[in-house]
N, C-alpha and C. Protein backbone atom coordinates (compact mmCIF):
# COMPACT_ATOMS: atom_id res chain seq x y z
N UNK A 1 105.79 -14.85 68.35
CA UNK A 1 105.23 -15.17 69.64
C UNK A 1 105.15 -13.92 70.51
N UNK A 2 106.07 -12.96 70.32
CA UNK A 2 105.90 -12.06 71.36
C UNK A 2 104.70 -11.06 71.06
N UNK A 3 104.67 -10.67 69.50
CA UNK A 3 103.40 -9.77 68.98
C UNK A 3 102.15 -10.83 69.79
N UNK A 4 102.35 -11.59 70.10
CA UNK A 4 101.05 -12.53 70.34
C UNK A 4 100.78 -11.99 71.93
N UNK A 5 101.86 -12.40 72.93
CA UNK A 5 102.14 -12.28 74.22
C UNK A 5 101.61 -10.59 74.37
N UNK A 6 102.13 -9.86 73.83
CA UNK A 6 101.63 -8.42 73.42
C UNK A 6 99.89 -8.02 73.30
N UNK A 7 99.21 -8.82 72.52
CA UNK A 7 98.17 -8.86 71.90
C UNK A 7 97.77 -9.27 73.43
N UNK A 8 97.77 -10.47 73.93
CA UNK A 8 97.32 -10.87 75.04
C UNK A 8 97.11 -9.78 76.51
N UNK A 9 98.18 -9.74 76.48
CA UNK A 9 98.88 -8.23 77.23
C UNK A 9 98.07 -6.89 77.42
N UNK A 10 97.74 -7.01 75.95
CA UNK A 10 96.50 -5.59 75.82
C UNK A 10 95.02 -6.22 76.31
N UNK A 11 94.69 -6.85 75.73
CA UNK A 11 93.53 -7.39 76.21
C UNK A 11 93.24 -7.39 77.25
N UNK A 12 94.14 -8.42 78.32
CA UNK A 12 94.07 -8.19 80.05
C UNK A 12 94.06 -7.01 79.99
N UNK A 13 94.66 -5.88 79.89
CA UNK A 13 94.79 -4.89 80.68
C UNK A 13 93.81 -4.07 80.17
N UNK A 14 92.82 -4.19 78.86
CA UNK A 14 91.93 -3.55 78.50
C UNK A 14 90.63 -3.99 79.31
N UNK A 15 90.69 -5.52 79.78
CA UNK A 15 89.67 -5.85 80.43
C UNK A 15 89.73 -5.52 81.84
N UNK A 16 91.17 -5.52 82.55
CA UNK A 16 90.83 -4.42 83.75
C UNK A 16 90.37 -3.25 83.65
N UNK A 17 90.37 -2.31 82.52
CA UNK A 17 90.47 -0.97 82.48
C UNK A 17 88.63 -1.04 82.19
N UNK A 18 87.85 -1.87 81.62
CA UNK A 18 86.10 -2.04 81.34
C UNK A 18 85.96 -2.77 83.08
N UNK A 19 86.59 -3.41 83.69
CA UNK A 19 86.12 -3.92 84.52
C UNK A 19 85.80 -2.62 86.02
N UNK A 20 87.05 -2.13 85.57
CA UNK A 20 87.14 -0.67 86.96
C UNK A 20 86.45 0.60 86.16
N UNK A 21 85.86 0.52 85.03
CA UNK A 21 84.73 1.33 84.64
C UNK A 21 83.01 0.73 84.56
N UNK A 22 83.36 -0.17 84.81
CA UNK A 22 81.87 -1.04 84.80
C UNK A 22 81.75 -0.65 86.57
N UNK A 23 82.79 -1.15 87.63
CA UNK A 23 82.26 -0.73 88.83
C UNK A 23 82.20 0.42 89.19
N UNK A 24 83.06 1.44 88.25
CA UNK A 24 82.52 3.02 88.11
C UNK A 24 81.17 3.17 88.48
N UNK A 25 80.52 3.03 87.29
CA UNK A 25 79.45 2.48 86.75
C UNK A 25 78.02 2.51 88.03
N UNK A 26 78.42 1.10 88.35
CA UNK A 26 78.07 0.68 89.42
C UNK A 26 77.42 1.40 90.68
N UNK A 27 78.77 1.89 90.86
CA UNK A 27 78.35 2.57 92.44
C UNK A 27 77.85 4.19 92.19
N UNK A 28 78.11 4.29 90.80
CA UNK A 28 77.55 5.60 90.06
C UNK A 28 75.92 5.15 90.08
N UNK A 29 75.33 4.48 89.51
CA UNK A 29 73.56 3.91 89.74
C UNK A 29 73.56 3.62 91.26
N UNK A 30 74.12 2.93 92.03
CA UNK A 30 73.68 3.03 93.41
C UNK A 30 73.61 4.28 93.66
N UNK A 31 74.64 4.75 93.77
CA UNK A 31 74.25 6.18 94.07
C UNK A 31 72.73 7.27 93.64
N UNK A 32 72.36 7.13 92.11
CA UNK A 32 71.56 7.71 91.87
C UNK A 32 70.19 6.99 92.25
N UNK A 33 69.96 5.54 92.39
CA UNK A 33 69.13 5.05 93.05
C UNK A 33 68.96 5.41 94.86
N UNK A 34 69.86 5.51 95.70
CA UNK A 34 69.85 6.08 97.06
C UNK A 34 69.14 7.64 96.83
N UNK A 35 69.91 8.27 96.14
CA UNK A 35 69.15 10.08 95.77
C UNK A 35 67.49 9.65 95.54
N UNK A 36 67.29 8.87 94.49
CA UNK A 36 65.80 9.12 94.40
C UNK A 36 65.22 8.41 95.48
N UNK A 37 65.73 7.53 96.16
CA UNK A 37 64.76 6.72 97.16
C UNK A 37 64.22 7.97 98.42
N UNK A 38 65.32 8.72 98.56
CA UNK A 38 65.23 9.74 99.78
C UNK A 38 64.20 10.50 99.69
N UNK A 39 63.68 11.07 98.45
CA UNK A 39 62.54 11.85 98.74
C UNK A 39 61.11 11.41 98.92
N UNK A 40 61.18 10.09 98.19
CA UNK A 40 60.44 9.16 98.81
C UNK A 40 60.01 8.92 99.86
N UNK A 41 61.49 8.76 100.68
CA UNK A 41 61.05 8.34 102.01
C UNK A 41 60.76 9.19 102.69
N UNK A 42 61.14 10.84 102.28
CA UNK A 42 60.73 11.72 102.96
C UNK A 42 59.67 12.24 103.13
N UNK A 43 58.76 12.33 101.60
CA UNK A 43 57.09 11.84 101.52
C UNK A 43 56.42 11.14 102.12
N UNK A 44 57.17 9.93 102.49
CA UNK A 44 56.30 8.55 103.13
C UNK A 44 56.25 9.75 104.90
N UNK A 45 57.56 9.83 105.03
CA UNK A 45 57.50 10.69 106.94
C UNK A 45 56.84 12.08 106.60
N UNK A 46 56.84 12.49 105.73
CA UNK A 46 55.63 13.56 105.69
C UNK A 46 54.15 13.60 105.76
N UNK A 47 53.80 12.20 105.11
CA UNK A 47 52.41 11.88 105.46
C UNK A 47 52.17 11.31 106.82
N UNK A 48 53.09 10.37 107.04
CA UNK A 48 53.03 10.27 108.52
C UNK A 48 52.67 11.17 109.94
N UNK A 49 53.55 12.36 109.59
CA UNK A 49 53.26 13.47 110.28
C UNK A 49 51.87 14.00 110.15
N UNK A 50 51.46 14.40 108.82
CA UNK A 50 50.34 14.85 108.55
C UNK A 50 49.25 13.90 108.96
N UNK A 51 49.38 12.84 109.33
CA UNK A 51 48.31 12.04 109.80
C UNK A 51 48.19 12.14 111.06
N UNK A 52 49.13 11.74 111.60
CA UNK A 52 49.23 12.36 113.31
C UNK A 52 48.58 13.72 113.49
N UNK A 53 49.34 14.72 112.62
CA UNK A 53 48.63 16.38 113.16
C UNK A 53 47.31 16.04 113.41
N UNK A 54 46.77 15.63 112.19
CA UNK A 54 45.44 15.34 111.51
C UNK A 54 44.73 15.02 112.56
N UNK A 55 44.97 13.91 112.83
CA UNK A 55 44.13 12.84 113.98
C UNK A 55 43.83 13.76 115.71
N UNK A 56 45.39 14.52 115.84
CA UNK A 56 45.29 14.75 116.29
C UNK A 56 44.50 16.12 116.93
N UNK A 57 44.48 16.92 115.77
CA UNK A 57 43.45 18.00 115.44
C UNK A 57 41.47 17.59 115.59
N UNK A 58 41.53 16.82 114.88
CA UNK A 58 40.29 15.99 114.77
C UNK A 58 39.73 15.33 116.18
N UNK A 59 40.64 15.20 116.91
CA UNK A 59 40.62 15.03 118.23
C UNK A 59 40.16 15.94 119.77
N UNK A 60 40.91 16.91 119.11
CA UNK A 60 41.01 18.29 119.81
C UNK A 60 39.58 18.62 119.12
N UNK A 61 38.68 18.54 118.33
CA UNK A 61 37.73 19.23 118.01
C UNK A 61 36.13 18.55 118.71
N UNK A 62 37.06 17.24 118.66
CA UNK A 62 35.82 16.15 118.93
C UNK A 62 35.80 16.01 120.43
N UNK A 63 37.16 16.57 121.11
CA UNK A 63 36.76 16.67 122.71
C UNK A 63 36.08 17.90 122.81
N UNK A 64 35.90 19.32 122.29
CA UNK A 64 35.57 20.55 122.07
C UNK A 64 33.99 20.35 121.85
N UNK A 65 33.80 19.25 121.06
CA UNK A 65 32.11 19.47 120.93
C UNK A 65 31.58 18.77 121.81
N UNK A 66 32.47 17.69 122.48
CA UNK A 66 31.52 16.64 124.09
C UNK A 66 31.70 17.74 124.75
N UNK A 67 32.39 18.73 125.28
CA UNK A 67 32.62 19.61 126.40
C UNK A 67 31.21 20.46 126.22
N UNK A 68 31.31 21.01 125.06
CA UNK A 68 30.34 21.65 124.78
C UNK A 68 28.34 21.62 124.89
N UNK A 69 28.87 20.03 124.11
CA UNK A 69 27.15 19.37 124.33
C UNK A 69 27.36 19.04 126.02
N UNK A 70 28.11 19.11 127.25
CA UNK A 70 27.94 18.69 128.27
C UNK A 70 28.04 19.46 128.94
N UNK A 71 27.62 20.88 128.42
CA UNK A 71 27.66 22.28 128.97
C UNK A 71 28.99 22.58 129.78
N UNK A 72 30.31 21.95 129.55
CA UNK A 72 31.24 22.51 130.26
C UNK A 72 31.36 23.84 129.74
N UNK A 73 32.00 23.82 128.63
CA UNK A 73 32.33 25.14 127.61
C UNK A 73 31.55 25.77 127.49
């Protein structure tokens, strides 16, 4: 009975020892999922910006040619 109690013994404690490497694991892929999301999102606020400049450039050119056709400039 006790080789048994023993046997048992290992098991639990082998299945804590997969269980606190499985959430290793775990927060090891969260982690590498957060890293790749970031440059992502930093792409997404980079185009953002670049659309604003953009618009806003495009703007500045398109008040430049009414000034112009209205003989201010």
């Amino acid at each position: 009975m006790s080789k048994h109690t023993v046997t048992m013994k290992s098991l639990i404690d082998e299945n804590i020892q997969l269980r606190i490497h499985m959430h290793k694991l775990e927060v090891e892929i969260a982690s590498y999922k957060t890293r790749a999301a970031v440059p992502q999102k930093l792409w997404n606020d980079w185009r953002f910006t670049a659309g604003i400049a953009l618009g806003w450039l495009l703007s500045c050119i398109f008040n430049i040619l009414v000034l112009r056709c209205k003989g201010v400039l």
